[in-house]
Each structure stands twice: as C-alpha cells, then as structure tokens.
Protein backbone atom coordinates (compact mmCIF):
# COMPACT_ATOMS: atom_id res chain seq x y z
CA UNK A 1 0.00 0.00 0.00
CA UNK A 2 1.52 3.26 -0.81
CA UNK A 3 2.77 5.53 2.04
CA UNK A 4 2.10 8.90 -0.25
CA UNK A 5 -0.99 10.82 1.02
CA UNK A 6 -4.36 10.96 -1.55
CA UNK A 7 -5.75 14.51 -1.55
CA UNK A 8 -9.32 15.09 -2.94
CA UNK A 9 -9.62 19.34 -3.27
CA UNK A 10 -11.85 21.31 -5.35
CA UNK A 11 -10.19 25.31 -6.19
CA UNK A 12 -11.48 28.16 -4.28
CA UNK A 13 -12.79 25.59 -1.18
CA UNK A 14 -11.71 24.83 2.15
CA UNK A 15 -9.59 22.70 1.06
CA UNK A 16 -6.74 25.09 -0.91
CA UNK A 17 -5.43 25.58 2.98
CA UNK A 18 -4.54 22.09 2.55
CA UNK A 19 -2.72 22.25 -0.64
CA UNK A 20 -1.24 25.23 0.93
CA UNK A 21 0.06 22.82 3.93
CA UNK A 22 1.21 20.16 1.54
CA UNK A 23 2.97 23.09 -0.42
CA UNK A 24 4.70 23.77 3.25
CA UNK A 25 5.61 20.64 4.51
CA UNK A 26 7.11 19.97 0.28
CA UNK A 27 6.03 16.45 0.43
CA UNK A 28 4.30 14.10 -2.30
CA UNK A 29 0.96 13.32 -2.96
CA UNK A 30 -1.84 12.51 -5.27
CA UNK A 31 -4.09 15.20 -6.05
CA UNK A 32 -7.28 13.70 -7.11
CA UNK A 33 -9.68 16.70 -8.42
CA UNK A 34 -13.29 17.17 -7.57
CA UNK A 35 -14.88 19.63 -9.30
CA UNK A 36 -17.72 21.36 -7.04
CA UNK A 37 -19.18 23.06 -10.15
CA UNK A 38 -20.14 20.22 -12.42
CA UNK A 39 -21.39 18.90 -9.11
CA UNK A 40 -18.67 15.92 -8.83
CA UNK A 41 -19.29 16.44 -4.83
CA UNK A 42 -22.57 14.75 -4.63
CA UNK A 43 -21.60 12.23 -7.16
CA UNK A 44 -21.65 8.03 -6.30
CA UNK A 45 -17.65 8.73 -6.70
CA UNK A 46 -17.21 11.02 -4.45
CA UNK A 47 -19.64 9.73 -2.10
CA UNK A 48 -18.27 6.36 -1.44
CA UNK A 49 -15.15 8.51 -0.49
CA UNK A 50 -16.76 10.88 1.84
CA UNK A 51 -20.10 10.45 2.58
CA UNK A 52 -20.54 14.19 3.52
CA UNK A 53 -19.63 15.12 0.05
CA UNK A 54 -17.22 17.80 1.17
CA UNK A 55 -13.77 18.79 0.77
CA UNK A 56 -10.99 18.66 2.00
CA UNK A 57 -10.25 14.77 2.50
CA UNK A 58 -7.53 13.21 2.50
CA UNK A 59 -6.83 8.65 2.30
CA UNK A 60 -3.66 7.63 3.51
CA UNK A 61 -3.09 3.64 3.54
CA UNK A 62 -6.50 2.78 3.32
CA UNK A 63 -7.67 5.59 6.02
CA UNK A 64 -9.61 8.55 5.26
CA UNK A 65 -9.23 12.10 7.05
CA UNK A 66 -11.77 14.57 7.26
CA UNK A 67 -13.23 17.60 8.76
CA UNK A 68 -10.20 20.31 8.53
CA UNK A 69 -8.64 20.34 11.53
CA UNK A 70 -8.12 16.77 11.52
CA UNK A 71 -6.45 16.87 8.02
CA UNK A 72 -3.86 19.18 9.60
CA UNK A 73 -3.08 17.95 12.37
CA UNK A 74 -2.52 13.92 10.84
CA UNK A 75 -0.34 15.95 7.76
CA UNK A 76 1.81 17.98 10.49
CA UNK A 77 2.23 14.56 12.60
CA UNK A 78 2.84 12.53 9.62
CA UNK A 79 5.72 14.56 8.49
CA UNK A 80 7.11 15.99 11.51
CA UNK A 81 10.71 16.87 9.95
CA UNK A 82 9.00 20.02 8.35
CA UNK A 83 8.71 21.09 12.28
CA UNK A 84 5.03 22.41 11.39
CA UNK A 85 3.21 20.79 14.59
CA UNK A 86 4.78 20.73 17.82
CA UNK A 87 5.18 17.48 19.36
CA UNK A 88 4.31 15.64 22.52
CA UNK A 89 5.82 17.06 25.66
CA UNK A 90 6.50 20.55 23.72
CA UNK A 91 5.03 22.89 25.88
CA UNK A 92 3.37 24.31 22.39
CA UNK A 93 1.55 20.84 21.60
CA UNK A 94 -1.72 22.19 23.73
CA UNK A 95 -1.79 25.43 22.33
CA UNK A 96 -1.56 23.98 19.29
CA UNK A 97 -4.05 21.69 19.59
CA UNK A 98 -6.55 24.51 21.04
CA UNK A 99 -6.54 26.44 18.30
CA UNK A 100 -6.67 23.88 15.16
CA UNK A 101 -10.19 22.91 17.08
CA UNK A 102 -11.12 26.16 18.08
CA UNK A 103 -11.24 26.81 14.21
CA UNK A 104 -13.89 23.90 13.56
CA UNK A 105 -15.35 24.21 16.91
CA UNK A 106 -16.21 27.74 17.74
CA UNK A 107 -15.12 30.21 14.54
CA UNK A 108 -16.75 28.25 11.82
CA UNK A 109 -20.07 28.17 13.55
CA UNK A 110 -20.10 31.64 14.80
CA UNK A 111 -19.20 32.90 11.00
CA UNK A 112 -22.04 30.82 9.63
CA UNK A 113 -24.80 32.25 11.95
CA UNK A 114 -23.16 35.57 11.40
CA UNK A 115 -23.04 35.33 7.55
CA UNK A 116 -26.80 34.01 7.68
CA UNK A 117 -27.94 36.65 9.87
CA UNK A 118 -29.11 34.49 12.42
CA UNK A 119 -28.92 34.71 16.44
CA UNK A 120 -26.48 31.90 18.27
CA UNK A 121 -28.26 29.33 20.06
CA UNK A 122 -28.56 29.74 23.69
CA UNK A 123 -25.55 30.53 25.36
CA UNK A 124 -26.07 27.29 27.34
CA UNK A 125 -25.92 25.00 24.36
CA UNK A 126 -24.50 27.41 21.96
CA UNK A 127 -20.79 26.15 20.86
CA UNK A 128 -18.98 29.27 20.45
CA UNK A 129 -21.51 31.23 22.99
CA UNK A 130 -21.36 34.89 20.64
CA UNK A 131 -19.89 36.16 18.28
CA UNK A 132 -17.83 39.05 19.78
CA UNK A 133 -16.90 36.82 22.53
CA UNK A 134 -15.23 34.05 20.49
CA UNK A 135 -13.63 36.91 18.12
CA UNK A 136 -12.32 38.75 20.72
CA UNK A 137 -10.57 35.49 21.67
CA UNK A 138 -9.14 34.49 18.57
CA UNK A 139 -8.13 38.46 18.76
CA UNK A 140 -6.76 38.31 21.86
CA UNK A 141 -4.42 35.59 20.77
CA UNK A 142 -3.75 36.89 17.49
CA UNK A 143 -2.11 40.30 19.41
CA UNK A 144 0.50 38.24 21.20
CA UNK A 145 1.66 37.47 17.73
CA UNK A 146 3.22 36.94 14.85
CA UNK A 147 1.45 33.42 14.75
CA UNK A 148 -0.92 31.80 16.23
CA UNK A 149 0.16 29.92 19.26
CA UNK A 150 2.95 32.61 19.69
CA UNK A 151 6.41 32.97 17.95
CA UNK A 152 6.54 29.58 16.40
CA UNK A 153 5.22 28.80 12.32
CA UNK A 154 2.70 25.95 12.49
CA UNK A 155 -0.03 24.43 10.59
CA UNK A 156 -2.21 26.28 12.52
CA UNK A 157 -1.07 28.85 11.25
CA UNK A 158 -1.63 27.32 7.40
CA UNK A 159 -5.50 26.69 8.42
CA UNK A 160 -5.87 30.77 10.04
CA UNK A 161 -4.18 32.59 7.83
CA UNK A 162 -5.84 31.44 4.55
CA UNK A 163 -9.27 30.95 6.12
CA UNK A 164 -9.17 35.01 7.43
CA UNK A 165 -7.84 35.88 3.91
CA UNK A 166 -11.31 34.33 2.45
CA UNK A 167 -13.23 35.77 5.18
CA UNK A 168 -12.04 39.29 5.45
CA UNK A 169 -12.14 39.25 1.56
CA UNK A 170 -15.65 38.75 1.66
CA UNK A 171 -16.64 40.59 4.43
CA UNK A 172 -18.05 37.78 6.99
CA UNK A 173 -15.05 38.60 8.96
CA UNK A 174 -13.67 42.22 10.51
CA UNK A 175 -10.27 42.92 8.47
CA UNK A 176 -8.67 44.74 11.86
CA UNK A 177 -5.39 45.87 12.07
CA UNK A 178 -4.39 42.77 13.67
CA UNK A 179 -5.93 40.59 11.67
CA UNK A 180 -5.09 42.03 8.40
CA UNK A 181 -1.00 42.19 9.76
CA UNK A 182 -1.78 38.14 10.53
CA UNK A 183 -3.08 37.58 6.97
CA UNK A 184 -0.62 39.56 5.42
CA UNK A 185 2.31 37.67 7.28
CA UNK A 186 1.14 33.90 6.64
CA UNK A 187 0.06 34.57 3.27
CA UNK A 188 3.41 35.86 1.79
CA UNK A 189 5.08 32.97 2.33
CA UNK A 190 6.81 31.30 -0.68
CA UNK A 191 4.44 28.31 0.06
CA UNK A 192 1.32 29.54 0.43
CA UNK A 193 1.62 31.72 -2.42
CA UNK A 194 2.41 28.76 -5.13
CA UNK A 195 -0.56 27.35 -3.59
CA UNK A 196 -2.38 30.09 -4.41
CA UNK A 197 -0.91 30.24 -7.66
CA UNK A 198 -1.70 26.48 -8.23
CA UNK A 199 -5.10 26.81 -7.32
CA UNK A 200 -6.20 29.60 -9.50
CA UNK A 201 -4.82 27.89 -12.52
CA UNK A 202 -6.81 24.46 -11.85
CA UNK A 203 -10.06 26.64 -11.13
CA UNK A 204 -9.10 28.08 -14.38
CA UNK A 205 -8.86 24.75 -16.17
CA UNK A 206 -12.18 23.58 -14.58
CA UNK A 207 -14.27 26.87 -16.31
C-alpha cells in the first residue's frame, strides 16, 4: 500500500489551505480533483469517499481524514521533519491543539450564523456562545503574535491565515489591524503563495 498521502480538493474551497500545507511541509501526494461546479461532490464517486460530500479529505493507507482540523493535524504529525506541529511534551503541543479545534469548533459556527444573519443558540448550548466573545478570543491571541500559538510557524497557522484571507475578503469577517497584519504575514510565504498560484490555474482549467 503506498505511504504517499491521496488529496481530494476542489479550487477556491476549504480545502486550498490544505494544498497550501502540503505546499509547506514539500512532500508528495496525489491530487485527485473534484470539481464542485459540475457537481462531482454529490456524485456516487465522491460519495463512497466521503459520505458528507465535502472537501478537503484526504486517504492515507487505506484511512480517510476529514473535517479540517483533523487533516492538519494527521499531515503535520505525519511529516514531523517540516517542524510544522509541535510534538508531545512541547510545551506548544496544547496550544496547538486549542486552536486547530477552536477553528472547527467555535469560529466556523459563529461565522455561519453571522453570515446568515441568524442569532447563536442559547448561550447554554450554543458552541462558540457569541460572536464578539469568540472573536475577541481568537483576537486576543492573534495580538500576542506573529502566529498563532505565539512565535513559532505551524499548521495552525496554514489553516488561520488562509481561512481570514477568504473571510475578510468577503466581508463575513472584521479585516482589523491585527488581523489584516496576521493575513498579510502567513500569506506571503513562498508556500502559500504557489498554492495560491496552483489553485487559480486548476479553477481556471475547470471553467
């Protein structure tokens, strides 16, 4: 079975802050295209690969990864020469971990309910409990900067600063001082750009 990682992305998706992580950690993989506008997601395919019918997901020997923060954290672990996610008994490694999940757990909901104009649950049962409360977290622990869990580059890193790009470009997210000096920072990097780069021209040859 072979040890190289199967990626399944569609352009202009969640899922180009994972080709910008693979573009990081310079590894190789198979890119296996699904095209969201001819509708490939909710094809038999694609299905039988991810019931959800979403991207990103990745199969490595036989084992599928979804749901983003997991597909960072098992490509940071898997390839931890690239230094990208701190390891065990790092003092990092929690911080780390807190804010890959705080991403999936607590942002993405907030920004959905925000973008849809639509009150939080209960703060009792709500995830993130409000909106200004969760941002003024991820805020708060953007100012102690440059990255994300402090001084240290990490796939967390990868996942926040091309997520805030998307957001803040179309408006579901507050493009502050602080967070515009975080996009601007992650998203100049050699990587990240040739990601970028990469994924415009496959959206292109998908028109």
């Amino acid at each position: 079975m072979s040890d190289r990682v199967t990626f399944f992305h569609s352009p202009n998706t969640r899922s180009t802050g994972v080709l910008s992580l693979l573009e990081e950690l310079g590894v190789p993989y198979d890119l296996q295209v699904v095209n969201n506008k001819a509708g490939d997601q909710r094809k038999p395919t694609y299905l039988a690969v991810n019931p959800m019918g979403k991207v990103p997901a990745i199969v490595h020997k036989g084992a599928l990864v979804t749901e983003q923060p997991a597909v960072y954290l098992y490509l940071a672990d898997l390839y931890p020469d690239a230094g990208l996610a701190p390891q065990m008994g790092d003092p990092l490694r929690g911080p780390f971990l807190r804010w890959l999940v705080f991403y999936g757990s607590s942002f993405e909901p907030a920004l959905v309910d925000r973008s849809m104009k639509r009150d939080p649950a209960p703060m009792g049962t709500s995830p993130y409990g409000d909106w200004d409360t969760m941002f003024g977290a991820l805020s708060g622990q953007l100012d102690k900067g440059p990255y994300i869990t402090g001084q240290r580059f990490t796939a967390a890193d990868v996942l926040w600063g091309v997520a805030l790009r998307w957001t803040t470009n179309f408006k579901l997210v507050p493009e502050t001082p602080t967070i515009k000096a975080y996009i601007d920072r992650v998203n100049s990097r050699p990587a990240i750009a040739r990601a970028r780069d990469k994924d415009a021209q496959l959206a292109a040859s998908l028109a």
